[in-house]
Protein backbone atom coordinates (compact mmCIF):
# COMPACT_ATOMS: atom_id res chain seq x y z
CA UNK A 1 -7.82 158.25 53.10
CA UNK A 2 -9.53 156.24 56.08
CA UNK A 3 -6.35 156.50 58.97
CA UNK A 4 -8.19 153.39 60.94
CA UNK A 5 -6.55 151.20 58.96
CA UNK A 6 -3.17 151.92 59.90
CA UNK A 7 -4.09 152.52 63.13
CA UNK A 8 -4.48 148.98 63.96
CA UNK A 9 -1.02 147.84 62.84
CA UNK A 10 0.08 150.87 64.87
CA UNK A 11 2.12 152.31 61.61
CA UNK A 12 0.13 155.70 62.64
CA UNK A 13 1.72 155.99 65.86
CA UNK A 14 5.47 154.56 64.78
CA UNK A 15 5.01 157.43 62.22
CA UNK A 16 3.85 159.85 64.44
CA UNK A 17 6.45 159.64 66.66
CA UNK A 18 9.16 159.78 63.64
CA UNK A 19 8.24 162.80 62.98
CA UNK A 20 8.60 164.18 66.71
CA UNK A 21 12.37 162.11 66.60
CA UNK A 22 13.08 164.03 63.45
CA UNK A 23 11.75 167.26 65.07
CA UNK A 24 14.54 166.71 68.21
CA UNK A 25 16.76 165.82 65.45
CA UNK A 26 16.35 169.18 63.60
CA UNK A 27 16.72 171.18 66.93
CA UNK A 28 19.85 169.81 67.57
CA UNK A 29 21.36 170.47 64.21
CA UNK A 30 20.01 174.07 64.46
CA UNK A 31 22.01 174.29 67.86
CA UNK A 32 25.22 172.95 66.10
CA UNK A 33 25.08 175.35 63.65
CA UNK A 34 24.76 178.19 66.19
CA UNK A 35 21.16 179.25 64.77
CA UNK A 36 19.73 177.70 68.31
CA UNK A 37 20.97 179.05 71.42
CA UNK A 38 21.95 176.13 73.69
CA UNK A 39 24.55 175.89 77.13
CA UNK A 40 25.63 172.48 76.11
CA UNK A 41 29.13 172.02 74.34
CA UNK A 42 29.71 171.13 70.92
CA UNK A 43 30.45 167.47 71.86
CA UNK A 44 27.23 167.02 73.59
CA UNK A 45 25.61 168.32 70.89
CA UNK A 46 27.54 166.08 68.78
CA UNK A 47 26.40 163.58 70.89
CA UNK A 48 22.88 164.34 70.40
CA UNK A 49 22.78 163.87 66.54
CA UNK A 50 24.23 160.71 66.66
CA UNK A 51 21.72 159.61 69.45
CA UNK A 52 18.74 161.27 67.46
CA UNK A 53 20.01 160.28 64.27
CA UNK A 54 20.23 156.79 65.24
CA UNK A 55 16.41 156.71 67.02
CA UNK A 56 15.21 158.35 63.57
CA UNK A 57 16.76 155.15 61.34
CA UNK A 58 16.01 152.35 64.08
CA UNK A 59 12.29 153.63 64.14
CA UNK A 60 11.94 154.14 60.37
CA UNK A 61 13.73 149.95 60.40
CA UNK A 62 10.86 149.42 62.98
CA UNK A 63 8.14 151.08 60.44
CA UNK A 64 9.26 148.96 57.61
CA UNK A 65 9.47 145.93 59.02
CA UNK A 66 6.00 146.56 61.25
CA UNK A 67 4.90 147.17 56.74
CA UNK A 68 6.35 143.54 56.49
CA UNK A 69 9.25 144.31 53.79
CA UNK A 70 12.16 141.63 54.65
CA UNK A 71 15.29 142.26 55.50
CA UNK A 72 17.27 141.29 52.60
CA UNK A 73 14.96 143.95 50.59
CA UNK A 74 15.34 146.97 53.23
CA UNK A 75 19.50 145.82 52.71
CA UNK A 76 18.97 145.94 48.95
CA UNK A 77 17.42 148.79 49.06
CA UNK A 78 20.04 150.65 51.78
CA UNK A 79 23.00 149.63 49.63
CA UNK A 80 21.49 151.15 46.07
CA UNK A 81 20.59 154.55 47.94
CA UNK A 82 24.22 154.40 50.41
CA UNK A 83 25.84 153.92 46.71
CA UNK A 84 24.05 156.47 45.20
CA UNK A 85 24.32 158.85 47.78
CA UNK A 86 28.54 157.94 47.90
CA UNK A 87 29.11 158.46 44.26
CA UNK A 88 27.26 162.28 44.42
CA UNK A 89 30.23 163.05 47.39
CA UNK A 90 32.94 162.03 44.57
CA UNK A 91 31.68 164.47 42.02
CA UNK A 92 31.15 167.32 43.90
């Protein structure tokens, strides 16, 4: 596929650096878990997901919207997958 044509909308770069906030993301979680070395307590850690956690959603928000979906669709669509993902916890 011909990249250029993301580039200009800069959806190459938002998704570029996703994938480097996911990256920080997945380090933490390997620290929490004790598979990571780390000197920070597990409350900073803690801390860390949520803060990388919520980068990686705002930026993938920022991605969408940069596609030009609205917000009533990228709600829509939150609330089907939230619901879906809520009614697997109950079963299990």
């Amino acid at each position: 596929t011909n990249a250029s044509q993301y580039e200009e909308e800069c959806l190459l770069e938002r998704g570029l650096k996703l994938g480097e906030e996911y990256g920080e993301l997945s380090a933490e979680i390997l620290k929490f878990v004790g598979y990571k070395r780390s000197l920070e307590t597990k409350e900073q850690i803690n801390y860390n997901i949520l803060l990388e956690s919520t980068d990686c959603l705002i930026m993938i928000f920022d991605i969408m919207t940069q596609m030009g979906f609205k917000k009533e669709q990228i709600c829509n669509m939150a609330e089907k997958q939230v619901n879906k993902w809520i009614t697997n916890i109950e079963i299990k």
